[in-house]
Protein backbone atom coordinates (compact mmCIF):
# COMPACT_ATOMS: atom_id res chain seq x y z
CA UNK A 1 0.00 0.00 0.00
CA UNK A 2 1.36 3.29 -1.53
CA UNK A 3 0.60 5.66 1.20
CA UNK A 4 2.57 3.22 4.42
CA UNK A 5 5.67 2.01 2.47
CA UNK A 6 7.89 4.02 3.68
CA UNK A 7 8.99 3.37 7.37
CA UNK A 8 6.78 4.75 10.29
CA UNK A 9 4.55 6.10 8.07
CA UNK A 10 1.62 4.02 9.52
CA UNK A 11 2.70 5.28 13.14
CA UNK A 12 3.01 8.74 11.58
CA UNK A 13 -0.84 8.57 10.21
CA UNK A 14 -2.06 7.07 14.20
CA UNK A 15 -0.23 10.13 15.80
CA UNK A 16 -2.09 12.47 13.46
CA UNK A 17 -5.54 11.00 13.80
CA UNK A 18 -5.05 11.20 18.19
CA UNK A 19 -3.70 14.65 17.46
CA UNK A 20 -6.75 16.13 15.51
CA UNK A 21 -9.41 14.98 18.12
CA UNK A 22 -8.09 17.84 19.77
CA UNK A 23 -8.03 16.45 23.40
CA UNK A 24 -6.94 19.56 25.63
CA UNK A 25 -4.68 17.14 27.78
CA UNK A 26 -3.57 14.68 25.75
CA UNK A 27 0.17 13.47 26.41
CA UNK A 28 2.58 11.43 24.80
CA UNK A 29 2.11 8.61 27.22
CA UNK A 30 -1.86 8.55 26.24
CA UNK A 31 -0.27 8.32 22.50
CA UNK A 32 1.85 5.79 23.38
CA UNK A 33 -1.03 3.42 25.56
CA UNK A 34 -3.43 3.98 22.87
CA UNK A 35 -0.93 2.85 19.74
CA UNK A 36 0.66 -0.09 21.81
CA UNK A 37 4.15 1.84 20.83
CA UNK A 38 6.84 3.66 23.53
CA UNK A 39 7.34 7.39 24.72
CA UNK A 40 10.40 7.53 23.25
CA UNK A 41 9.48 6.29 19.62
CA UNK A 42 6.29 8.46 20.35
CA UNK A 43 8.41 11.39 21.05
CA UNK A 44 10.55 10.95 17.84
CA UNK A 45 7.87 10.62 15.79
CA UNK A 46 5.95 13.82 16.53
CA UNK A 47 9.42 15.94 16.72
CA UNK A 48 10.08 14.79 12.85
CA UNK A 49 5.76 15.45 12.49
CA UNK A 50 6.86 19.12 13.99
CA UNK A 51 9.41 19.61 11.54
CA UNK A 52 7.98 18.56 8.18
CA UNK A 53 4.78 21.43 9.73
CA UNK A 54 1.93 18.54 10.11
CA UNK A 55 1.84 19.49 13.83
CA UNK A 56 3.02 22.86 15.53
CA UNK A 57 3.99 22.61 19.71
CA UNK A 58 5.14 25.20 21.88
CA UNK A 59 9.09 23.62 22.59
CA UNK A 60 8.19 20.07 21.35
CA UNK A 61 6.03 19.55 24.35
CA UNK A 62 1.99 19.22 24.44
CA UNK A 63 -0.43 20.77 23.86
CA UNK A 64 0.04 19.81 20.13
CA UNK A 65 -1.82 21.11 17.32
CA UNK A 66 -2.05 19.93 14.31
CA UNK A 67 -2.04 22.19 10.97
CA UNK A 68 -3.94 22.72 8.28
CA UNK A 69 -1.23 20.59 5.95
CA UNK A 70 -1.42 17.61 8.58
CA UNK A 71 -4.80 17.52 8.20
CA UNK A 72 -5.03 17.34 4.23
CA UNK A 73 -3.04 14.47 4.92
CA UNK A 74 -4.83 12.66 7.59
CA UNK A 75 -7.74 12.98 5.24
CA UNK A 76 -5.73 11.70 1.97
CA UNK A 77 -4.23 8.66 3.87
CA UNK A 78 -7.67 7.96 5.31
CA UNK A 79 -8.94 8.04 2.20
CA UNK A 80 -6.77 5.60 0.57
CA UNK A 81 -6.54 3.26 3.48
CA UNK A 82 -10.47 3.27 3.13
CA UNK A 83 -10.56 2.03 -0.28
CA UNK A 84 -7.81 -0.52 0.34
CA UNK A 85 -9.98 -1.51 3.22
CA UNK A 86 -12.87 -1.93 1.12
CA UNK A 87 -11.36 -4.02 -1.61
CA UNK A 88 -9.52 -6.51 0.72
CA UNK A 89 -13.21 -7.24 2.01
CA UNK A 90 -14.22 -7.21 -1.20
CA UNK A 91 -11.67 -9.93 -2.42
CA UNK A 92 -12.66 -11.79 1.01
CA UNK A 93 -16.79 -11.89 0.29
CA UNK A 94 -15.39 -13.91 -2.62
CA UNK A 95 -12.73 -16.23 -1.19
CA UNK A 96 -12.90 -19.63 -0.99
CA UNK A 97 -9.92 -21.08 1.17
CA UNK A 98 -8.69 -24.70 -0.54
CA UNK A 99 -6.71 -27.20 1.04
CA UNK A 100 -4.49 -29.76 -1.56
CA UNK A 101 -4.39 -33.56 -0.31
CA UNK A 102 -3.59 -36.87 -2.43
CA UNK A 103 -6.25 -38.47 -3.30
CA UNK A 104 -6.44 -42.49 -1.92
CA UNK A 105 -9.17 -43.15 -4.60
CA UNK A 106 -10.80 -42.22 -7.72
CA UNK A 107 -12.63 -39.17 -6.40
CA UNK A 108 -15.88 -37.17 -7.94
CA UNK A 109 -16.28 -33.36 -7.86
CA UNK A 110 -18.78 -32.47 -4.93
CA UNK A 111 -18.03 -35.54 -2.89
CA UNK A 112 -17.61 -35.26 0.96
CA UNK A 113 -14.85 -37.48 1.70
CA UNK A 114 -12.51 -38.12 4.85
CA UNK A 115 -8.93 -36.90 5.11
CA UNK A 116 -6.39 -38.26 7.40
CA UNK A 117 -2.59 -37.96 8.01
CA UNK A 118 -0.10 -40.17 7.19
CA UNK A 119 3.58 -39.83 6.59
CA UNK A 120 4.00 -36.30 6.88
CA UNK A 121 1.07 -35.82 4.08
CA UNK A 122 -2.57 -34.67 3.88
CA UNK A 123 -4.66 -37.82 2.36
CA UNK A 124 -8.42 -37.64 1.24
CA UNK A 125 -10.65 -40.49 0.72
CA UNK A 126 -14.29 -42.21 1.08
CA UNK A 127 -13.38 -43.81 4.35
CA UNK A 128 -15.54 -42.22 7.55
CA UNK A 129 -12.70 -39.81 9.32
CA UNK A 130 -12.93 -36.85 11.95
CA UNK A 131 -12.14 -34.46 9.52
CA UNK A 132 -13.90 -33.94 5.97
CA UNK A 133 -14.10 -31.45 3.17
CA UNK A 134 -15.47 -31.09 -0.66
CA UNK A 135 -13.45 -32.02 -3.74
CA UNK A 136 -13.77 -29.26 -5.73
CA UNK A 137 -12.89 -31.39 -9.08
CA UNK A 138 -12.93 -34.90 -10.26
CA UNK A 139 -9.27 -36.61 -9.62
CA UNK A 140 -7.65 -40.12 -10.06
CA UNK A 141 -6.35 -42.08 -7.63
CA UNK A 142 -2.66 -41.27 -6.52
CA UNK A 143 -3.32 -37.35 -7.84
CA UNK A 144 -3.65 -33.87 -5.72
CA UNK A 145 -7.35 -32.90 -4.95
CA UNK A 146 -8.31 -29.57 -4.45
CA UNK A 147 -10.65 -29.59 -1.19
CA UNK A 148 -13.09 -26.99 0.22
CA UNK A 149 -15.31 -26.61 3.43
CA UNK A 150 -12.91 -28.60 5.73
CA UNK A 151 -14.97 -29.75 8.92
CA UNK A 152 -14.06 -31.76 12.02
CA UNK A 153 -10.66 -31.94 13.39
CA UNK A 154 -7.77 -34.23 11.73
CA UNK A 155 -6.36 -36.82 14.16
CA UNK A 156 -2.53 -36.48 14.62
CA UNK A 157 -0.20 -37.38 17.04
CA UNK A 158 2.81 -35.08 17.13
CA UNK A 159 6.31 -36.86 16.78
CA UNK A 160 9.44 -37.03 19.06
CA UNK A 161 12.59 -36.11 18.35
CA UNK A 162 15.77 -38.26 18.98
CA UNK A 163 18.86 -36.00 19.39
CA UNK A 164 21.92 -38.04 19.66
CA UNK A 165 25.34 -36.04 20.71
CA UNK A 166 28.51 -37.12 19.06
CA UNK A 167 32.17 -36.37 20.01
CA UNK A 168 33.74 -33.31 18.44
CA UNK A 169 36.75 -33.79 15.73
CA UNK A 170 39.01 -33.08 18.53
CA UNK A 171 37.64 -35.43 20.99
CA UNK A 172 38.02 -38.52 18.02
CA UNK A 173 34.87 -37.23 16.04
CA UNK A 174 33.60 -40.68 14.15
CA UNK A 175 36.01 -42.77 15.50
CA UNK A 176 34.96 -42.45 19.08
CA UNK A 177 31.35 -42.52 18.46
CA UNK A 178 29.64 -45.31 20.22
CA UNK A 179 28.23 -47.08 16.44
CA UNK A 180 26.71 -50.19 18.41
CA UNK A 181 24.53 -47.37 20.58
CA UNK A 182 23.51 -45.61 17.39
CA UNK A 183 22.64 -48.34 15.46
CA UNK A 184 20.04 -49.64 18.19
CA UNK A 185 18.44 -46.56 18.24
CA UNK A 186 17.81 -46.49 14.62
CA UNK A 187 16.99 -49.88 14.60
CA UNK A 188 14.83 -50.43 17.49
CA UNK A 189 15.44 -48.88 20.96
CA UNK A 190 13.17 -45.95 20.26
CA UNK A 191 10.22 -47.81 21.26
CA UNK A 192 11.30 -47.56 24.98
CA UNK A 193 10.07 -43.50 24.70
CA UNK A 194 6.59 -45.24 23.07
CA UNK A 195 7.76 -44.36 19.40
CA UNK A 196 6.53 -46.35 16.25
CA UNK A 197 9.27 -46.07 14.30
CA UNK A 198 12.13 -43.55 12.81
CA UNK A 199 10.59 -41.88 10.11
CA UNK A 200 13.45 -39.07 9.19
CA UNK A 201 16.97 -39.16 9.77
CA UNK A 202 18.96 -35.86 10.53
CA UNK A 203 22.74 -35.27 10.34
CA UNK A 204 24.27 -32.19 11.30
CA UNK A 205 27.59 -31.39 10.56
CA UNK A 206 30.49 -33.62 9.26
CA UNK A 207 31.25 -35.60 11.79
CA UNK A 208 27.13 -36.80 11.88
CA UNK A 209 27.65 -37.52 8.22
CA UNK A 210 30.96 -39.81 8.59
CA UNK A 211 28.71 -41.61 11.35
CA UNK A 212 25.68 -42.11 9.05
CA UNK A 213 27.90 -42.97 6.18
CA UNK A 214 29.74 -45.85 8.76
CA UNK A 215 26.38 -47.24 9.35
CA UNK A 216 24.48 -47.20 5.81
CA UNK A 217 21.63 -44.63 7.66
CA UNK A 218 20.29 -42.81 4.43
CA UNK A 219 20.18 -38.88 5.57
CA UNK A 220 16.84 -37.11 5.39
CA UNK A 221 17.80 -33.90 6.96
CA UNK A 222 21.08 -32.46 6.73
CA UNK A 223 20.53 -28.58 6.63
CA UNK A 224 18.08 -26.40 8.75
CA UNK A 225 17.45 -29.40 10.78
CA UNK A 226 16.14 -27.82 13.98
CA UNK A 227 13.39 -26.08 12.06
CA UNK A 228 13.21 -29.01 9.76
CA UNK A 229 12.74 -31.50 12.39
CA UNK A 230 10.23 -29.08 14.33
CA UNK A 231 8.10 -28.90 11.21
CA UNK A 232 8.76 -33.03 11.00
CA UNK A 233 7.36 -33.12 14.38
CA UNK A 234 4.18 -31.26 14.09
CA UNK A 235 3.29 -33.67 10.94
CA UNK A 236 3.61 -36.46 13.25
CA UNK A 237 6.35 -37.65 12.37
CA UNK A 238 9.50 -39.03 14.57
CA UNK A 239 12.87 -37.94 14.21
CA UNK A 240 16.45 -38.88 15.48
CA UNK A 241 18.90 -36.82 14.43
CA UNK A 242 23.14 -36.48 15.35
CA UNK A 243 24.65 -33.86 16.53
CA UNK A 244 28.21 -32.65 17.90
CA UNK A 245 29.03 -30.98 20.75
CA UNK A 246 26.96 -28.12 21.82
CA UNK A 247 25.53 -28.28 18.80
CA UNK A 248 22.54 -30.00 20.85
CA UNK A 249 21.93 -26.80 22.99
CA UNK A 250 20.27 -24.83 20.09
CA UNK A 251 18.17 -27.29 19.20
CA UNK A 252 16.88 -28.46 22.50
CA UNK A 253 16.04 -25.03 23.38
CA UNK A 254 13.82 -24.61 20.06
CA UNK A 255 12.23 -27.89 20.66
CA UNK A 256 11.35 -26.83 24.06
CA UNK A 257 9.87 -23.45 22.49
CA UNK A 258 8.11 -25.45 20.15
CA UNK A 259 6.80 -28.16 22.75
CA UNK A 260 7.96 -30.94 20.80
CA UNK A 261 9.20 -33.66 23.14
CA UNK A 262 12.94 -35.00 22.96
CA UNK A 263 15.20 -37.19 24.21
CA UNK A 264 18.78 -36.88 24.04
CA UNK A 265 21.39 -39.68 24.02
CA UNK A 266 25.26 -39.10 24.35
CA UNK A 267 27.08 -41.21 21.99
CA UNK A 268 30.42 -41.17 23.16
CA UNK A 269 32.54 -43.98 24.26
C-alpha cells in the first residue's frame, strides 16, 4: 500500500488521527497506551511530524496542534486506506480457502470425503474420518485434490525427536562414536520412549555424516534441521537426528519453544 511504504509512516498517520481529536490534555504517554508503541518512539515521531509542519507545539512539548497541511493528509491517507480496506473485504466476500491432499481413490467433484494424516502428508478419501471437506474437481487415484469446506478436526499425534550427541573432531569425532549405541536406536530402541518407528533421519555437521555414512543410515535432513525436524514433528512424524558438541543446545532449546518432546542420548565412548 502506496501511502505506508515508507517506514513509520503508519505510526506517523495514528499520531495524526489522536492529534486532531483535539483532546486539551492529551500526552505522549496517552499516544503511546493507545498505539501499543513507547514514549520515546512516540516522542521521535511527533518531533520529525513538527518539523515537516503537520503538527506545531510550543518547545516540542503538548499541547500539540495539528495544521492545516497535517490535516489534508490525515484525510488523503484515510482516504486511501479506506478504499484498500474496502477491496480486501471485497476480495474476502469472494474467497474460498482450498486445502491440496492426495487423493487415496478415484474421487468425484462435490463428494464429501474423509482426510487423514499419514507420513507427513494430507490424504483424502471415502473412508468415515474426523475431519472432511469437498473435492472441488474430479481426480484419479494417486493425484492432488483440491478440497473446500474442511470440517471436524484431523487426528494427529505429534512426533518425538531423537537427538543423539557425538564427540567433536578433537575429541576422536567418528572414530569415538559409540556405532553399536547408534545403530540400536535407529533400529529399534526408540520404542522404549513409546515411538513407532524412525521416520526421518537428521545429520548435522560432518562428523554426523561420517557416522551415518559408517552405518548405511540414508540422511533425510542435513541442513536447517532444527526447524526441519520441528516442522517433521508437528506432521507427526518421529525424528532422530546427530549432533556434535553443543551443537545440541540450540536445538533443544527450540524444541522446548516449540513443545515438541525430545530425548537426548550421548554417543560417546
Amino acid at each position: 500500500m502506496k501511502i505506508f511504504k515508507k517506514r513509520g509512516e503508519m505510526t506517523h498517520f495514528q499520531i495524526l488521527s489522536e492529534i486532531s481529536k483535539q483532546e486539551p490534555h492529551l500526552r505522549q504517554k496517552d499516544i503511546a497506551e493507545r498505539l501499543g508503541i513507547t514514549v520515546q518512539a512516540v516522542s521521535e515521531n511527533i518531533k520529525t511530524l513538527i518539523e515537516e509542519r503537520y503538527i506545531t507545539s510550543k518547545d516540542g512539548r503538548a499541547p500539540y496542534k495539528i495544521t492545516q497541511k497535517g490535516i489534508s493528509k490525515v484525510k488523503k491517507d484515510a482516504i486511501s486506506l479506506r478504499k484498500y480496506s474496502d477491496d480486501v473485504l471485497e476480495t474476502m466476500n469472494y474467497y474460498k480457502s482450498i486445502w491440496p491432499a492426495i487423493a487415496t481413490e478415484d474421487l468425484k467433484e462435490g463428494e464429501n470425503v474423509g482426510l487423514f494424516m499419514e507420513e507427513g502428508l494430507l490424504y483424502a478419501g471415502k473412508s468415515k474420518q474426523s475431519a472432511n471437506a469437498e473435492v472441488l474437481c474430479d481426480v484419479k487415484k494417486g493425484e492432488d485434490v483440491p478440497l473446500s469446506s474442511l470440517t471436524g478436526l484431523i487426528d494427529l499425534k505429534v512426533g518425538q525427536v531423537i537427538i543423539v550427541t557425538l564427540p567433536t573432531i578433537k575429541q576422536g569425532g567418528s572414530r569415538n562414536a559409540d556405532l553399536e549405541l547408534i545403530k540400536s536406536l535407529y533400529t529399534s530402541d526408540f520404542k522404549k520412549w513409546g515411538i513407532e518407528k524412525i521416520d526421518r533421519f537428521g545429520a548435522m555437521g560432518t562428523v554426523s555424516r561420517s557416522v551415518a555414512n559408517k552405518l548405511s543410515i540414508p540422511v533425510d535432513i542435513e541442513f536447517a534441521i532444527s526447524s526441519s525436524s520441528i516442522s517433521a514433528a508437528k506432521k507427526g512424524l518421529n525424528v532422530l537426528i546427530l549432533v556434535v558438541g553443543d551443537m545440541a543446545k540450540g536445538i533443544i532449546r527450540k524444541l522446548e519453544d516449540d513443545g515438541i518432546k525430545y530425548n537426548v542420548v550421548d554417543a560417546h565412548k
